[in-house]
Every structure is written in C-alpha cells, then in structure tokens.
N, C-alpha and C. Protein backbone atom coordinates (compact mmCIF):
# COMPACT_ATOMS: atom_id res chain seq x y z
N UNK A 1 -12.42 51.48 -2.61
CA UNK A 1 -13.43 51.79 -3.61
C UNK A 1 -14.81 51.81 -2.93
N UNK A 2 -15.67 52.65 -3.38
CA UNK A 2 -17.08 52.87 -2.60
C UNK A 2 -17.68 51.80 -3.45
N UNK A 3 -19.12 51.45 -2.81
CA UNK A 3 -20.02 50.74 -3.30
C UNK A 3 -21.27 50.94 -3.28
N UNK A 4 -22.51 50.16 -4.24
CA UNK A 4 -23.33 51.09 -4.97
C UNK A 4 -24.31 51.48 -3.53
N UNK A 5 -24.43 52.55 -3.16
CA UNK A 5 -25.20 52.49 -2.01
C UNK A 5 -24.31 53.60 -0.68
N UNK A 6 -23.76 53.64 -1.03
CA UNK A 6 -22.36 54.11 -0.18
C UNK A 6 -22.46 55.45 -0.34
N UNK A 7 -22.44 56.23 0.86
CA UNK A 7 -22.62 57.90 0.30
C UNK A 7 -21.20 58.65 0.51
N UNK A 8 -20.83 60.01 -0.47
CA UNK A 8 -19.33 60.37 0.02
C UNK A 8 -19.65 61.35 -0.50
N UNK A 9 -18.24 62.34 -0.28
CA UNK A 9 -18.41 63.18 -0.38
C UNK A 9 -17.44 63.88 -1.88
N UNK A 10 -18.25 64.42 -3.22
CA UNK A 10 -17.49 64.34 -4.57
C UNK A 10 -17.19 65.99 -4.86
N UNK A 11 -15.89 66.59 -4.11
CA UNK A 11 -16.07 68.15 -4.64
C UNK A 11 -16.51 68.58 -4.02
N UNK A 12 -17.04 70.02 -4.25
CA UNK A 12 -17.86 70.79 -4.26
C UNK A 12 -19.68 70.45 -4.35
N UNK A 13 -19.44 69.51 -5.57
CA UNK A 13 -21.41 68.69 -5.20
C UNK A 13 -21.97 68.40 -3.99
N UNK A 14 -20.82 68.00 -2.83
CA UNK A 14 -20.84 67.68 -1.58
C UNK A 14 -21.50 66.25 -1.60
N UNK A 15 -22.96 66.04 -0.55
CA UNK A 15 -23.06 64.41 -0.34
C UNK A 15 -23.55 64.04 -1.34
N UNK A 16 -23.47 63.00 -1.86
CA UNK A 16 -23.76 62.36 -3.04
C UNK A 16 -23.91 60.65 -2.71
N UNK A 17 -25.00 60.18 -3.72
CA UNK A 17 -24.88 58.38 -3.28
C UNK A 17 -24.83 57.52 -5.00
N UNK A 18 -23.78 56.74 -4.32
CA UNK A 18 -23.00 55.70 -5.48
C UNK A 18 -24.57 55.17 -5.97
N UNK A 19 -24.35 55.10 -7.19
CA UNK A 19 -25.55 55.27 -7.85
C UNK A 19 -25.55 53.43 -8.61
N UNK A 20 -24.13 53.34 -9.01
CA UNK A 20 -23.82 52.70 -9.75
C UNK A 20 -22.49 52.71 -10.07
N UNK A 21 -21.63 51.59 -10.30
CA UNK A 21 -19.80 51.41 -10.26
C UNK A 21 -19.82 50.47 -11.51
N UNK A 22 -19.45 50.91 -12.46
CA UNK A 22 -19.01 50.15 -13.96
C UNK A 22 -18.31 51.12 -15.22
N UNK A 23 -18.05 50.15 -16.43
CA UNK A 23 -17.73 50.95 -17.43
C UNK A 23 -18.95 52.14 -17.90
N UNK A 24 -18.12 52.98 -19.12
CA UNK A 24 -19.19 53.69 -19.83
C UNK A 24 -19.04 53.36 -21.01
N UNK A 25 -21.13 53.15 -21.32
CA UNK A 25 -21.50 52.51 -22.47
C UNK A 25 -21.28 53.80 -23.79
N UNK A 26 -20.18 54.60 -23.75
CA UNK A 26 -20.32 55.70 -24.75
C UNK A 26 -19.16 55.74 -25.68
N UNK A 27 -19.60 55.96 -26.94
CA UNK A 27 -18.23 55.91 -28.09
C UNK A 27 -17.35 57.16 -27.38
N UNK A 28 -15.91 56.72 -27.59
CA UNK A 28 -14.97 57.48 -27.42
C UNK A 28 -14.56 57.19 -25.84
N UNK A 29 -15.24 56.85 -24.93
CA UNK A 29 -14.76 56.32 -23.46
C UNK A 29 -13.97 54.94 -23.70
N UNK A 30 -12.81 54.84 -22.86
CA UNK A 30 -12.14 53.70 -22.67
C UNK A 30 -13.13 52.57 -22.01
N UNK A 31 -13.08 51.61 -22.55
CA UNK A 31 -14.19 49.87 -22.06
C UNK A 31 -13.09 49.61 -20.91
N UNK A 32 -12.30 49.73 -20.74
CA UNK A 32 -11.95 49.35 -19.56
C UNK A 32 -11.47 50.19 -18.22
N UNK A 33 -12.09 51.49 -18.01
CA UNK A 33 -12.17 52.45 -16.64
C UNK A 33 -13.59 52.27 -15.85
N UNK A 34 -13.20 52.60 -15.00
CA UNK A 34 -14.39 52.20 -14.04
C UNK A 34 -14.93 53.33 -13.71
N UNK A 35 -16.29 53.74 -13.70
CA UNK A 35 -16.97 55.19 -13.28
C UNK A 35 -18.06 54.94 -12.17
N UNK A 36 -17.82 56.00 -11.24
CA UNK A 36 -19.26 56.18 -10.52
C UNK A 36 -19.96 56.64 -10.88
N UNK A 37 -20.91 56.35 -11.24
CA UNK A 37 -22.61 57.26 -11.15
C UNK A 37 -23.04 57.60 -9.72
N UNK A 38 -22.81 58.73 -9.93
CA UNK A 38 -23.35 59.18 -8.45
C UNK A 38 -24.83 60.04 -8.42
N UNK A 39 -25.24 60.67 -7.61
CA UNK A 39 -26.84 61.30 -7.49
C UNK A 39 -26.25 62.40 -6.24
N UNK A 40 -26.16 63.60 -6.41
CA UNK A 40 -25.81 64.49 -5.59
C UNK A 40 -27.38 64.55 -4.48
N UNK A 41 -27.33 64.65 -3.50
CA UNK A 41 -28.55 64.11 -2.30
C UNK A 41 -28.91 66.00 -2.11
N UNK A 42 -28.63 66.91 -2.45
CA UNK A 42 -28.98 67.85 -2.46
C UNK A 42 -29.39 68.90 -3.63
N UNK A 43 -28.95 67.94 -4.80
CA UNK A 43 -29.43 68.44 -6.20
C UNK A 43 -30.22 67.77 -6.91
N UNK A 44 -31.79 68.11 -6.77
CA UNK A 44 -32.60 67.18 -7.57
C UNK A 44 -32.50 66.77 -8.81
N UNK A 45 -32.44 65.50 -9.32
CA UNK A 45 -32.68 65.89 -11.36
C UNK A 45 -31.32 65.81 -11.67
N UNK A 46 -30.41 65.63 -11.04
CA UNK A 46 -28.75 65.83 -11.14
C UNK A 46 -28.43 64.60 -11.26
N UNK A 47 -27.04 63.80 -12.00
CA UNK A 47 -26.50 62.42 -12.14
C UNK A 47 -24.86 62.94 -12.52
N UNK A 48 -24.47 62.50 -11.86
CA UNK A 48 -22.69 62.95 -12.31
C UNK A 48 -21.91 61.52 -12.43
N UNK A 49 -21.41 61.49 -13.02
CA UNK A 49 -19.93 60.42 -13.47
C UNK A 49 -18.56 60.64 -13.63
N UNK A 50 -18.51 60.18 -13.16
CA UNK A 50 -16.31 59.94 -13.05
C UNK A 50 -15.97 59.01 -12.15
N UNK A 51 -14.64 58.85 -12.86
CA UNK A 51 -13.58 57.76 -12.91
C UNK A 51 -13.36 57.20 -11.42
N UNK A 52 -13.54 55.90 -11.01
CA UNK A 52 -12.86 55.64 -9.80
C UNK A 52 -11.67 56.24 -9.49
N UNK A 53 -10.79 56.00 -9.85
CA UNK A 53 -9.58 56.44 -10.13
C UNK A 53 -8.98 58.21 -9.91
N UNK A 54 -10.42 58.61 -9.77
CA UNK A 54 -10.22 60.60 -10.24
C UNK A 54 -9.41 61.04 -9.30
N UNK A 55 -8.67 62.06 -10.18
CA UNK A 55 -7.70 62.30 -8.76
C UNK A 55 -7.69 64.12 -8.64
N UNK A 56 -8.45 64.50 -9.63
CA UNK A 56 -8.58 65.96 -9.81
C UNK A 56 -9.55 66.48 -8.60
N UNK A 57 -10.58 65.82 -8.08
CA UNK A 57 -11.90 66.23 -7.34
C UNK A 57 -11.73 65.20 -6.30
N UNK A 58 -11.94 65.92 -5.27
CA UNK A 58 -12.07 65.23 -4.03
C UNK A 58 -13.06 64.44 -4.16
N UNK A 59 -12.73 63.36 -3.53
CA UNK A 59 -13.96 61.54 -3.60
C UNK A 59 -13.26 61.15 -2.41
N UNK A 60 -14.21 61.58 -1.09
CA UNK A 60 -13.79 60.96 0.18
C UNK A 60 -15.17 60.42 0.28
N UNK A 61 -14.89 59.61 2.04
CA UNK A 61 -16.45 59.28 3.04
C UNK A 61 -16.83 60.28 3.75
N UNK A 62 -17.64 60.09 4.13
CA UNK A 62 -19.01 61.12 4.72
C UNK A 62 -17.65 61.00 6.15
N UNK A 63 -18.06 62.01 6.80
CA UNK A 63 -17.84 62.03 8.50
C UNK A 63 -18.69 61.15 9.07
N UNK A 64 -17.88 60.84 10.07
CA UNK A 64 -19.21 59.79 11.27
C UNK A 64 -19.74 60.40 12.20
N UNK A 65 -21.04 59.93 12.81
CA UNK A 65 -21.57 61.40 14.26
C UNK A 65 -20.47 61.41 14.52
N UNK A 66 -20.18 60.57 15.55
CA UNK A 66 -18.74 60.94 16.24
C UNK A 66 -17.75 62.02 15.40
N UNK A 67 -17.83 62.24 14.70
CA UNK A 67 -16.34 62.93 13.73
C UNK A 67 -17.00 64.21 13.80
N UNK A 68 -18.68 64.33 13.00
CA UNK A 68 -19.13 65.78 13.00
C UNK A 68 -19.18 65.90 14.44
N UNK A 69 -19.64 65.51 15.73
CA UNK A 69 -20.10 66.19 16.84
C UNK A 69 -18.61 66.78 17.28
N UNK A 70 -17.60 65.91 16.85
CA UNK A 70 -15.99 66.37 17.76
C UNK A 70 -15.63 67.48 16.87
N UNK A 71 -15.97 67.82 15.78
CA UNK A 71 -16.02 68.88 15.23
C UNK A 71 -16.49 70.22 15.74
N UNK A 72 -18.03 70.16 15.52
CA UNK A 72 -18.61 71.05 16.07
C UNK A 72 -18.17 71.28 17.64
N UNK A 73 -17.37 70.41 18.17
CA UNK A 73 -17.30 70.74 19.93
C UNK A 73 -16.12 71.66 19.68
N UNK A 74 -15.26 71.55 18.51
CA UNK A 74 -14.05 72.19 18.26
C UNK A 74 -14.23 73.21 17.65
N UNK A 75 -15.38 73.88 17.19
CA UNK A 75 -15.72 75.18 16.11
C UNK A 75 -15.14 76.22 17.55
N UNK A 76 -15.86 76.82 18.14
CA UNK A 76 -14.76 77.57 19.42
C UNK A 76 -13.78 78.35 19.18
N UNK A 77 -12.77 76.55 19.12
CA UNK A 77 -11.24 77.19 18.71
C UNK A 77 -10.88 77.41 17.47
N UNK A 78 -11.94 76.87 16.38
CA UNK A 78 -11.57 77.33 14.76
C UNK A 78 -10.40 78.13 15.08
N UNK A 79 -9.48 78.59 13.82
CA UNK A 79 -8.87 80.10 13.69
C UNK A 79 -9.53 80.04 13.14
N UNK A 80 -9.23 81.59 12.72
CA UNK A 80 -9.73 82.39 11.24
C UNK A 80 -8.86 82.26 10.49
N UNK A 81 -8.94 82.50 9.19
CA UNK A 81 -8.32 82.87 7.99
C UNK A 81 -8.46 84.66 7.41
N UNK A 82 -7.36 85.11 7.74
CA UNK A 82 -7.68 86.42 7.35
C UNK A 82 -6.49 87.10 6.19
N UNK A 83 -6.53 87.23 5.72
CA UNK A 83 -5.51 88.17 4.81
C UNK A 83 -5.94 89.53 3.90
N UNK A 84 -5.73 90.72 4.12
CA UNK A 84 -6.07 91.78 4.37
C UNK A 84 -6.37 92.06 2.62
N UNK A 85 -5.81 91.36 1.59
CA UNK A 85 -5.72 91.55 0.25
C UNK A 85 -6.85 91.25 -0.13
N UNK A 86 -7.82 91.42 -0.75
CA UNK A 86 -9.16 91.02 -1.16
C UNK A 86 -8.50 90.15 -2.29
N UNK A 87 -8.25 89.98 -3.46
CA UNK A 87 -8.00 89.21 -4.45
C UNK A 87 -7.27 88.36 -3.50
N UNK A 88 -5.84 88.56 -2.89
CA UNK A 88 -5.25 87.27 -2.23
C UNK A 88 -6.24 86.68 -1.07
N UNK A 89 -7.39 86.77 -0.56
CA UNK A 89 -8.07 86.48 0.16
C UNK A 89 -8.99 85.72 -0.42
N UNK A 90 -9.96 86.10 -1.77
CA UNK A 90 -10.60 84.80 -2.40
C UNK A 90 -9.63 83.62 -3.19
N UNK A 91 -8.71 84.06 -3.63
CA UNK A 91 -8.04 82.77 -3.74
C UNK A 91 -7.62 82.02 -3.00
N UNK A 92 -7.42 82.49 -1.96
CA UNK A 92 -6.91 81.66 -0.81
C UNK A 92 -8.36 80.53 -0.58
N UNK A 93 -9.66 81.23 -0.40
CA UNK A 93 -10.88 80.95 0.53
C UNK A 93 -11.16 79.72 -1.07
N UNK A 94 -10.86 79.97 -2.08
CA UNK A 94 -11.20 79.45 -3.13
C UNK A 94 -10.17 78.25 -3.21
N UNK A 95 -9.38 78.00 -2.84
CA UNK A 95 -7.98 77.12 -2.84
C UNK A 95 -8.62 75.77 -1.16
N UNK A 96 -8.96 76.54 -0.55
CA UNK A 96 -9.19 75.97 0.87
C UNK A 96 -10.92 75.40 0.74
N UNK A 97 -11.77 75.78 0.41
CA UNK A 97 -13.09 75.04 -0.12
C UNK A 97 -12.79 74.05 -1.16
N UNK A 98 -12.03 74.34 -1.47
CA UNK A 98 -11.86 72.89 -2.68
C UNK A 98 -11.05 71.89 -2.27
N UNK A 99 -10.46 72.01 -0.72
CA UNK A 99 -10.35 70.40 -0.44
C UNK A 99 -11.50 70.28 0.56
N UNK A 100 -12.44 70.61 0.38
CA UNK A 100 -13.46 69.47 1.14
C UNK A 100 -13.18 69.05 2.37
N UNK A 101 -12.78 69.90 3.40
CA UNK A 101 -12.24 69.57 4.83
C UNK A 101 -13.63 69.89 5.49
N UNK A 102 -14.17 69.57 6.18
CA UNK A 102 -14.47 69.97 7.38
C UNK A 102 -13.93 71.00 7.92
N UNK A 103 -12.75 70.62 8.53
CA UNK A 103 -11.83 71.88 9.01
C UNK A 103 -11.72 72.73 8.32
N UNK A 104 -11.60 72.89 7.38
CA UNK A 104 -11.73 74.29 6.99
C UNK A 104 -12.75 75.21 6.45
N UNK A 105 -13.77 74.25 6.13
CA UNK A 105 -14.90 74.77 5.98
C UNK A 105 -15.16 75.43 7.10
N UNK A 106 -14.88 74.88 8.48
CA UNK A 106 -15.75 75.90 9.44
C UNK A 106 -14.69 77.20 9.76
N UNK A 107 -13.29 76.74 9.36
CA UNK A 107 -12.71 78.26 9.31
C UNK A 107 -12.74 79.14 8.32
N UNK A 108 -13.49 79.19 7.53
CA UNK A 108 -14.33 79.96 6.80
C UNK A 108 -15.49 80.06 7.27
N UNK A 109 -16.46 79.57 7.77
CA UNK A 109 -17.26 79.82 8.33
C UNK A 109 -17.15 81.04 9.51
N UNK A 110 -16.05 80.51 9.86
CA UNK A 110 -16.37 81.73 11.43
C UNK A 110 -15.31 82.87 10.97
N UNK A 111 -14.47 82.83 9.82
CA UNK A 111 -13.86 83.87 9.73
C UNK A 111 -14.70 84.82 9.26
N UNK A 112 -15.51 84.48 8.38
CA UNK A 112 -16.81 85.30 7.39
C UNK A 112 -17.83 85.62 8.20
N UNK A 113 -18.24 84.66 9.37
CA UNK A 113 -19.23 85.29 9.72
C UNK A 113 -18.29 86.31 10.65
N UNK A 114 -17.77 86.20 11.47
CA UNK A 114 -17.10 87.72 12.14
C UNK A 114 -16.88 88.29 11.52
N UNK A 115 -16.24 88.56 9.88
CA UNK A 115 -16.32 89.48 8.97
C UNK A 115 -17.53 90.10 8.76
N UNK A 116 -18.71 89.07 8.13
CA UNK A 116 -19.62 89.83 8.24
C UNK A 116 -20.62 90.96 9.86
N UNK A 117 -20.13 90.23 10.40
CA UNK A 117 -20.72 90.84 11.79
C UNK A 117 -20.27 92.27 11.75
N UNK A 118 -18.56 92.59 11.86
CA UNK A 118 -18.15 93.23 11.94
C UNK A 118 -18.20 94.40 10.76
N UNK A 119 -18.44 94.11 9.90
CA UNK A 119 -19.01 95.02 8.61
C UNK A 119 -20.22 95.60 9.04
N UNK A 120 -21.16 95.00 9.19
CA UNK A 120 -22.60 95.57 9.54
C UNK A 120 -22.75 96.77 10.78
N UNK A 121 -21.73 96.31 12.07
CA UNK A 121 -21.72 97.01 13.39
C UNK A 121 -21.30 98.36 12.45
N UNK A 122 -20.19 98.08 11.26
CA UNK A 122 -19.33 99.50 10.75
C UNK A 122 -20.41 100.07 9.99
N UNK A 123 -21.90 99.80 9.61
CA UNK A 123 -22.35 100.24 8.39
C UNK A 123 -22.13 99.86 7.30
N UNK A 124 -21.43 98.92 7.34
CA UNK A 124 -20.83 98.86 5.60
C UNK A 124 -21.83 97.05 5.28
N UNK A 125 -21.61 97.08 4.06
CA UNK A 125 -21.95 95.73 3.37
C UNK A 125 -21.22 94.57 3.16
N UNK A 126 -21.83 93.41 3.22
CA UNK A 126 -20.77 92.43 3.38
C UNK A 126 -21.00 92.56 1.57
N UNK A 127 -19.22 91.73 1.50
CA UNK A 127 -19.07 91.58 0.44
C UNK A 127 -19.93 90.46 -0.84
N UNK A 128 -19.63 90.66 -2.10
CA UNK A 128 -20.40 89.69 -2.67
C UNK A 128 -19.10 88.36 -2.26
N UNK A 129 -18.39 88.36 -2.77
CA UNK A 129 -17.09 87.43 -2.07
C UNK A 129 -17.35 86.45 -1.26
N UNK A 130 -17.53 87.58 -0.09
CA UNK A 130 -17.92 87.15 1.38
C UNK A 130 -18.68 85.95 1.43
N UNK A 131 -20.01 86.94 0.45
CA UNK A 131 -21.73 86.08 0.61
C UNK A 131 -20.73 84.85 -0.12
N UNK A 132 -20.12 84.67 -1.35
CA UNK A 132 -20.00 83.28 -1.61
C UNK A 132 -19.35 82.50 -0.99
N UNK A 133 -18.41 82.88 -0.52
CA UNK A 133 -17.68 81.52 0.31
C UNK A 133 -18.32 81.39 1.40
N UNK A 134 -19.11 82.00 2.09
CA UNK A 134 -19.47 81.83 3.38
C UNK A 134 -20.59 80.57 2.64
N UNK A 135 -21.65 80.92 2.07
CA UNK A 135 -22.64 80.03 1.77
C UNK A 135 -21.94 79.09 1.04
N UNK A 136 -21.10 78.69 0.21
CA UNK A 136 -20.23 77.48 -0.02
C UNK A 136 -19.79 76.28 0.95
N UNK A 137 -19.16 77.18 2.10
CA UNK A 137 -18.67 76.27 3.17
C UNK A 137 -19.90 75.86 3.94
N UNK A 138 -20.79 76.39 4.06
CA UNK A 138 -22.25 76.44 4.98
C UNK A 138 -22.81 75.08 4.35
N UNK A 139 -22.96 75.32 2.79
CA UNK A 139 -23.81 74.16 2.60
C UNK A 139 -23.35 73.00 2.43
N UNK A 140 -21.76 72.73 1.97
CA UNK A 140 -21.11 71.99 2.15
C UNK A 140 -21.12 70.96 3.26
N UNK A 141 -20.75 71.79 4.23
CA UNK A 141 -20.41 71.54 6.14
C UNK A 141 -21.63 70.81 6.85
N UNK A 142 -22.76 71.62 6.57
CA UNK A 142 -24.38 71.34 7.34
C UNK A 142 -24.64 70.63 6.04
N UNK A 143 -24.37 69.77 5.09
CA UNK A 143 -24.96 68.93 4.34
C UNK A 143 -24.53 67.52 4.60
N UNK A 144 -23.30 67.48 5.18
CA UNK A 144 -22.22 66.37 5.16
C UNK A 144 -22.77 65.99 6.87
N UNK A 145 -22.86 67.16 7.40
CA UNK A 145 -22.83 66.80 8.82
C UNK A 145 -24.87 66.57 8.96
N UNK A 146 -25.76 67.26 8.37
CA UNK A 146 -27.13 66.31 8.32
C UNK A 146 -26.87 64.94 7.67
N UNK A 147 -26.19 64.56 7.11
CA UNK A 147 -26.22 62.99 6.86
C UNK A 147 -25.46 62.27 7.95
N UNK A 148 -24.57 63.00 8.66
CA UNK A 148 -23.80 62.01 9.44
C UNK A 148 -24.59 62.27 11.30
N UNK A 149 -25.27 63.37 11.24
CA UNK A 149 -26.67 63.12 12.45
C UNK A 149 -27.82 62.50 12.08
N UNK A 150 -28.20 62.65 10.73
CA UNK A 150 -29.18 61.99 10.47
C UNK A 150 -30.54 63.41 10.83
N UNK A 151 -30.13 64.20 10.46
CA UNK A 151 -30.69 65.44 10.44
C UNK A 151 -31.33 66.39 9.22
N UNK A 152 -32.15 67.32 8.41
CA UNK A 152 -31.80 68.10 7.48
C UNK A 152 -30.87 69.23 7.68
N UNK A 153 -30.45 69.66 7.02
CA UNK A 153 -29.25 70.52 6.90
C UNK A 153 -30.06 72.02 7.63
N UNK A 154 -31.40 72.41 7.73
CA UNK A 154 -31.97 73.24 8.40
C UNK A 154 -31.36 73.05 9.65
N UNK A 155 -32.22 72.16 10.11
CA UNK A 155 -32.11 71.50 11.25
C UNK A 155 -30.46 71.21 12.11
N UNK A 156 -29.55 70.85 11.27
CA UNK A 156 -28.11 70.74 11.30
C UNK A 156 -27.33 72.00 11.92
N UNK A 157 -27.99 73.54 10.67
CA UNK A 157 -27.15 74.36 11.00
C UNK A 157 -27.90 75.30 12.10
N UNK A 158 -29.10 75.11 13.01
CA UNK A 158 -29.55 75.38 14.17
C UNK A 158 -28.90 74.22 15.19
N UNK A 159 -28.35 73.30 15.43
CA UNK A 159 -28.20 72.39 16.03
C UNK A 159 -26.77 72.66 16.25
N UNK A 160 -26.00 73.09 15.66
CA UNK A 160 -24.60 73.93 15.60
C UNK A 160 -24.52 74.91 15.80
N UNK A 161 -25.11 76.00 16.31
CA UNK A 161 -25.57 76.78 16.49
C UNK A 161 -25.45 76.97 18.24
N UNK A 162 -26.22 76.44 18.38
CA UNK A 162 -27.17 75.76 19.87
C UNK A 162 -25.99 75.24 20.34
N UNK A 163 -25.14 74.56 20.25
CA UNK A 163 -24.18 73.77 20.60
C UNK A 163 -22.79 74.61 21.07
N UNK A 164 -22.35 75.60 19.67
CA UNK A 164 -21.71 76.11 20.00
C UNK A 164 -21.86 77.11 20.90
N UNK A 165 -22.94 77.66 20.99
CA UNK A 165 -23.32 79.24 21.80
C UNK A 165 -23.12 78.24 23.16
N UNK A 166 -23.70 77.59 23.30
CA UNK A 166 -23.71 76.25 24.68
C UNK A 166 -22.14 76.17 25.32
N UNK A 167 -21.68 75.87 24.56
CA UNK A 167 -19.93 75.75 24.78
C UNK A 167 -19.20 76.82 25.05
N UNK A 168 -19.49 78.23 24.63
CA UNK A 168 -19.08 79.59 24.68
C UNK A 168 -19.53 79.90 26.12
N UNK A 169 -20.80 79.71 26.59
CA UNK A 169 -21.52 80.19 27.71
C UNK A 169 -20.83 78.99 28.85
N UNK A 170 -20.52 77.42 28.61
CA UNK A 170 -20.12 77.04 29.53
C UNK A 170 -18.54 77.78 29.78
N UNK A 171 -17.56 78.04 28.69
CA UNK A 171 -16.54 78.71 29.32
C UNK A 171 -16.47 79.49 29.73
N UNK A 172 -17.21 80.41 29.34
CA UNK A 172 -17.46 81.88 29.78
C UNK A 172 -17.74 81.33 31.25
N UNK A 173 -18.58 81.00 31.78
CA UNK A 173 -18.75 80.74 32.97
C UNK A 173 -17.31 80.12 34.17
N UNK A 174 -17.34 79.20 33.40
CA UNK A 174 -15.84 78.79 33.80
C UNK A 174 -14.24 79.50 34.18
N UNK A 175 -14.71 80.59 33.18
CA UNK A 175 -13.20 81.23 32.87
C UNK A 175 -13.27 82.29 33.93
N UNK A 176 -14.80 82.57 34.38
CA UNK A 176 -14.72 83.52 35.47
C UNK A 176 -14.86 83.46 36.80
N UNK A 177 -14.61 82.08 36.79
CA UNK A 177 -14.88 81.71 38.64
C UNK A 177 -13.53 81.32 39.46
C-alpha cells in the first residue's frame, strides 16, 4: 500500500502524489474501503480518488534513476509495433498504453516516430491516430522518467534524446571498425 506522500503511477493520469489514504466521507460509499486521494503532478486543479484495492487502472511505483536510465540505454533496441490494419493498429496501441509500461511506451514511441518520419519523407501526413498515441506515450514516459531524474519533462525528453543519438553514434562507430 502507498503512503501519504508517496508518488506512483495511476493510469493514464500518469505521476500523481498520495494525497491522502482513508475512507469516503460520502452517502452511498461503503465506511469501510479505503481510497487514495491522489493530485496528478502534471494536472493543475485536478484531485482523483479510488479504492486501494482498484484493480481496473493501473496503481504502480514511479521507476528509479537506475530503472529510467537502463531504459533509455535500451530505447536502441525497442522493437516496433507495426500492424498494417489501421483500426487493428489503434487498438492494439490503445490496449498497450493502458498498461503503463515503460516498455512499451517507448515502443510506441519509436514505432510512431519512424512512422511519422517516414510519412513526411513520402509527402503524406501523419495520422490523427498517430499524433495521439505518440503524444500519450511521450507524456506518460518523460513524466514518470522527470520524476525519477529529478528533471522537467522538457528537459527529460531532450535528455533522451541526447542519450540515445549518443548510443547510435557510439555503435555506429563500433560496428565499423
């Protein structure tokens, strides 16, 4: 069980901090379930509640540096996720953002952005689709991972960036000597 102070990660809201762990004072709620009050750290003016217990919405811990940096050292080898069906392709991307991985957030990340790359070289437009899951997993990913550098999420997704192009250029170098 988290505690009041404790930041994690709830859904899709992404980082969020335990606000508060007790019953709810409201007619028609059971007096004896336990709820978080949480404060989403990227949505101002925002307060969400649910059940310790919830089992519908992901309620994990934050990553640790260590966890985001071994991550990002591993974006590289991401796969992609590709399936040629547009409808079977957002459900899929829509099925895989909603467990709140890391991992797969960034394989959406790099599948979309080479999608989008590769659209633009053709002339064509990235999809509206596209634009959403890509910015889903983005803010998700660089929100979880600025709390666990201790970074803003600006700052986060230049810093991943930098890192990975870094890692590309050391193999590249490598792979040709």
């Amino acid at each position: 069980m988290f505690e009041v102070g404790d930041y994690l990660i709830y859904g899709l809201n992404g980082v969020c901090r335990v606000e508060a762990v007790g019953t709810m004072e409201m007619s028609g709620m059971p007096k004896d379930r336990l709820y978080y009050t949480l404060i989403p750290v990227y949505q101002s003016g925002c307060r969400l509640f649910t059940p310790v217990d919830n089992v519908k919405t992901v309620i994990r811990p934050l990553v640790s540096r260590e966890e985001a940096l071994a991550y990002i050292d591993r974006m590289p080898e991401a796969e992609t996720i590709w399936i040629p069906d547009e409808k079977r392709r957002e459900t899929l991307y829509k099925e895989v953002v909603r467990k709140c991985d890391p991992a797969e957030w960034i394989r959406i990340i790099k599948t979309l952005f080479l999608r989008k790359k590769a659209r633009i070289q053709a002339g064509k437009k990235v999809t509206s689709g596209d634009e959403k899951y890509l910015r889903i997993a983005e803010e998700n990913l660089y929100g979880e991972f600025a709390m666990a550098l201790g970074m803003t999420k600006e700052e986060t997704e230049k810093y991943v960036i930098e890192r990975v192009k870094s890692a590309e250029e050391k193999g590249a170098v490598t792979a040709s000597e």
